[in-house]
C-alpha atoms as a PDB file:
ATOM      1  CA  UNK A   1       3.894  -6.264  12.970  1.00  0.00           C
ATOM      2  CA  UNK A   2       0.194  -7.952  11.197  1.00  0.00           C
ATOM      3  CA  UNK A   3      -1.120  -7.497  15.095  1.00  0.00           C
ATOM      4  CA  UNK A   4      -0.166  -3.716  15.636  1.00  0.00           C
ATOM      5  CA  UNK A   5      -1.426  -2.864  11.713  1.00  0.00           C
ATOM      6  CA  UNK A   6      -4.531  -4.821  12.571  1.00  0.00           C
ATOM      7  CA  UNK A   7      -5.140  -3.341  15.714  1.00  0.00           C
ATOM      8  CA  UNK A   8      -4.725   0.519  14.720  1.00  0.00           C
ATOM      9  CA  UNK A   9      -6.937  -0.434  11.383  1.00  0.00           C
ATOM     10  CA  UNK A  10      -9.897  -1.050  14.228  1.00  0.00           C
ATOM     11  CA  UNK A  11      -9.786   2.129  16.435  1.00  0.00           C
ATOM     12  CA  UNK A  12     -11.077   5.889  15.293  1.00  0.00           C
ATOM     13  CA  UNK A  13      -8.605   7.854  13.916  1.00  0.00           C
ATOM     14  CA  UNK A  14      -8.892  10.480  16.970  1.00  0.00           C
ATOM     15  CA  UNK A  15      -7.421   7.090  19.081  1.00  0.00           C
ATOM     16  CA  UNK A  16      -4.935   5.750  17.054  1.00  0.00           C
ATOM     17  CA  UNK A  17      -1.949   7.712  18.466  1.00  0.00           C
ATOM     18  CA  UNK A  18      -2.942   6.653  21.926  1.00  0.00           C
ATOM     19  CA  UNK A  19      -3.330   3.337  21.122  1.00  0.00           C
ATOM     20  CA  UNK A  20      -0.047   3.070  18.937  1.00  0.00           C
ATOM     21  CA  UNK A  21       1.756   4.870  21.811  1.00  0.00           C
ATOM     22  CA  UNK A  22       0.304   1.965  24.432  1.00  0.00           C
ATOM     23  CA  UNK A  23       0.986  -1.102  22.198  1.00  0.00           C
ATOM     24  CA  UNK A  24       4.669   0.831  20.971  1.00  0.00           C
ATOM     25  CA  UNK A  25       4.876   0.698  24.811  1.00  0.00           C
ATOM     26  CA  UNK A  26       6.342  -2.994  25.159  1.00  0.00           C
ATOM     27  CA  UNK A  27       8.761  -2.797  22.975  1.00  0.00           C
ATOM     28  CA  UNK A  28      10.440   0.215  24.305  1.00  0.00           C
ATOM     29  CA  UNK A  29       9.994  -1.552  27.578  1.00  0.00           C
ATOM     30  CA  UNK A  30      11.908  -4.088  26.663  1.00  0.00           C
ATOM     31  CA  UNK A  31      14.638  -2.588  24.151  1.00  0.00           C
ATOM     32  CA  UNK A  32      15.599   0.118  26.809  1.00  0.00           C
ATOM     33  CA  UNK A  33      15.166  -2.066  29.709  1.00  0.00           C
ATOM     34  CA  UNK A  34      18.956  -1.128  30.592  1.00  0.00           C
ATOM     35  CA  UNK A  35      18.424   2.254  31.349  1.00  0.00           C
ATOM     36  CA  UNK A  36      15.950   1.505  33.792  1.00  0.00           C
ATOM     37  CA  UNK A  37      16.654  -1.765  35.288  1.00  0.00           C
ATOM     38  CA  UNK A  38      13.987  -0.971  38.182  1.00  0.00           C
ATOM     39  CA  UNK A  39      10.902  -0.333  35.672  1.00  0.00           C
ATOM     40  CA  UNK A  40       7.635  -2.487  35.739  1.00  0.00           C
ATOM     41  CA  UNK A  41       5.139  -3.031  33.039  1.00  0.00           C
ATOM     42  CA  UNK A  42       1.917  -4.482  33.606  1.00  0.00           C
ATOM     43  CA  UNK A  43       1.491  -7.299  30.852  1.00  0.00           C
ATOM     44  CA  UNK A  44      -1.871  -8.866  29.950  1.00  0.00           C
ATOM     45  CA  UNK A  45      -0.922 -12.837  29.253  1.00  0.00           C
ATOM     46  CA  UNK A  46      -3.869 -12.963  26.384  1.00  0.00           C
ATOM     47  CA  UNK A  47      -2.488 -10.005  24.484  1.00  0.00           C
ATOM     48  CA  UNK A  48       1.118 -11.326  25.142  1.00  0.00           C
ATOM     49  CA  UNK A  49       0.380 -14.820  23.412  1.00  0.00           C
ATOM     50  CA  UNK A  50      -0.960 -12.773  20.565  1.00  0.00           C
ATOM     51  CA  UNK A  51       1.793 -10.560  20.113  1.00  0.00           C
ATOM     52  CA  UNK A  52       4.449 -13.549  20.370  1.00  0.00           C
ATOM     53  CA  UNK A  53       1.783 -15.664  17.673  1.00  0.00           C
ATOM     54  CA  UNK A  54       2.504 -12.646  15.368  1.00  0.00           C
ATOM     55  CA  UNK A  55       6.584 -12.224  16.141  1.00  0.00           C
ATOM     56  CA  UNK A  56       7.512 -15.864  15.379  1.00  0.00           C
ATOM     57  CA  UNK A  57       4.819 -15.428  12.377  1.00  0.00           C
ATOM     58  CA  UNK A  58       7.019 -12.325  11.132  1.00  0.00           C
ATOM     59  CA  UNK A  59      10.001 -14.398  11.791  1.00  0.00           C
ATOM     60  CA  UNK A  60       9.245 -17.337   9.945  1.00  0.00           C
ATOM     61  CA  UNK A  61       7.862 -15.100   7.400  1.00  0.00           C
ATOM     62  CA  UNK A  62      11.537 -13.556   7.117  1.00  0.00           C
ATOM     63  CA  UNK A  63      13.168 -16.677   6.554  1.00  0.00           C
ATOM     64  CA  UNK A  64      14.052 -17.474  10.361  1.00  0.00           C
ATOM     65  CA  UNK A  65      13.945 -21.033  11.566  1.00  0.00           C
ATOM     66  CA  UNK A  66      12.006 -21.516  14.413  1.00  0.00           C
ATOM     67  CA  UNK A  67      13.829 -22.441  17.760  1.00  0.00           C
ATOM     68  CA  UNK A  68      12.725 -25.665  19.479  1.00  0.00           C
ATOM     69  CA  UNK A  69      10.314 -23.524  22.298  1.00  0.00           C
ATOM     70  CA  UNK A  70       9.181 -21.499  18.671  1.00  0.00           C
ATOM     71  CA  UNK A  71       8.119 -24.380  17.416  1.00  0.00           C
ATOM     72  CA  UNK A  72       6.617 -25.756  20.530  1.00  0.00           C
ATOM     73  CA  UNK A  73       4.805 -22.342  20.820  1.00  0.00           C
ATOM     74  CA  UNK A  74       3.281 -22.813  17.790  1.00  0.00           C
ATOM     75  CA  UNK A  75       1.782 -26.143  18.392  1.00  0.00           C
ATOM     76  CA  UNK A  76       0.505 -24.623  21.372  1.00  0.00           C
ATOM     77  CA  UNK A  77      -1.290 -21.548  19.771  1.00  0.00           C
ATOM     78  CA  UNK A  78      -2.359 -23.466  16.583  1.00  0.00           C
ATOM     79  CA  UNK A  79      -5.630 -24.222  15.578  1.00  0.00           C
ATOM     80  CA  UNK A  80      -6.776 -26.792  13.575  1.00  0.00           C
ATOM     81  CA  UNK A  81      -8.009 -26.576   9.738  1.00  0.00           C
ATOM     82  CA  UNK A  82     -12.002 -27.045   9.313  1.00  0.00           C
ATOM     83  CA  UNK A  83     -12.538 -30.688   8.913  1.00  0.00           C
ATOM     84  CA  UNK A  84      -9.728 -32.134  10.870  1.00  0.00           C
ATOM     85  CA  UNK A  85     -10.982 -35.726  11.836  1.00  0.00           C
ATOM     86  CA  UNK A  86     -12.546 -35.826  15.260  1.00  0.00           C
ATOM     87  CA  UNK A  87      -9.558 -38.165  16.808  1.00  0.00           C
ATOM     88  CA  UNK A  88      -7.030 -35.712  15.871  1.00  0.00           C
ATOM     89  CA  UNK A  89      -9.504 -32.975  17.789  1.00  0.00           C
ATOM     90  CA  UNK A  90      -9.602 -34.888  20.981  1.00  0.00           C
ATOM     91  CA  UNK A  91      -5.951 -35.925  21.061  1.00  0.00           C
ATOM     92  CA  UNK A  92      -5.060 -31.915  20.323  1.00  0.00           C
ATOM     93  CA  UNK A  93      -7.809 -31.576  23.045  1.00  0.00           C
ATOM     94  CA  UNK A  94      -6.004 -33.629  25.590  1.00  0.00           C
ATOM     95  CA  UNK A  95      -2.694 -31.986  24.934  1.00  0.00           C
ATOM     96  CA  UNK A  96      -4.227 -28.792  25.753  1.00  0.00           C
ATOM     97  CA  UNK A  97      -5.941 -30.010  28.603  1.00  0.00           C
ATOM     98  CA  UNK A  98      -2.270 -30.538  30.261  1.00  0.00           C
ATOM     99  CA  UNK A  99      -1.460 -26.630  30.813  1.00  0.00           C
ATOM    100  CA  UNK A 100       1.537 -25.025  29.354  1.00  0.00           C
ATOM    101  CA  UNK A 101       3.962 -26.234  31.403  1.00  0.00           C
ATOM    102  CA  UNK A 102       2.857 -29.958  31.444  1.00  0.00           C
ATOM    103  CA  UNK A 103       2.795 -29.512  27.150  1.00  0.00           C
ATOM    104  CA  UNK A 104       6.117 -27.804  26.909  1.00  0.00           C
ATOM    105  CA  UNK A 105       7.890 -30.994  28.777  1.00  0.00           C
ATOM    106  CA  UNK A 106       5.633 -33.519  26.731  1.00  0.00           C
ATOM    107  CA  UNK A 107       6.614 -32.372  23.366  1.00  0.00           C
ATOM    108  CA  UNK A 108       9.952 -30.857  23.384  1.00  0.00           C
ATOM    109  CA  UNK A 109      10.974 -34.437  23.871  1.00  0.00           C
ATOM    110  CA  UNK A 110       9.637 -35.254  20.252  1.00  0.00           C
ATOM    111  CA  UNK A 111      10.782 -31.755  18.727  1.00  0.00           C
ATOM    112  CA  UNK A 112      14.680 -30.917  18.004  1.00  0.00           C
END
């Protein structure tokens, strides 16, 4: 994915296998989860919301259509183009200001 390619492009090439090894790490986490039902990983929640920015980016990217939390996700994690008028900056503000959980509710009323 654009966030693993990105991140390798940034490290020494002495580092790269380590670091494509730790971020290669999640996934097998979670696609072999099965086999060890018992097993912990330690996630960091700013790298997470990166890594799910860039999966429903690939997604959409492959012709998927986003689910309704997608979509919500999205709104969430967006930022706004340069120039946006300043009352569309403090209402994206106050949305923000209500925490995930608080958002989530709010919109996925609007949002099939």
């Amino acid at each position: 994915m654009a966030v693993k390619d990105y991140l390798l492009s940034t490290v020494s090439p002495e580092k790269q296998k380590k670091v494509s090894e730790w971020l290669n790490s999640f996934e097998n986490f979670l696609k072999h989860a099965d086999r060890d039902p018992g097993g912990t990983i330690r996630l960091n929640p700013s790298l997470t919301e990166s890594m799910l920015q860039d999966a429903w980016a690939q997604y959409e990217r492959l012709g998927g259509v986003l689910p309704k939390a997608g979509k919500i996700f999205k709104l969430w994690s967006g930022n706004l183009r340069v120039g946006t008028p300043e009352i569309l900056q403090n209402i994206a503000a106050g949305f923000k200001a209500l925490g995930k959980t608080e958002f989530y509710a709010l919109v996925s009323r609007f949002i099939a």
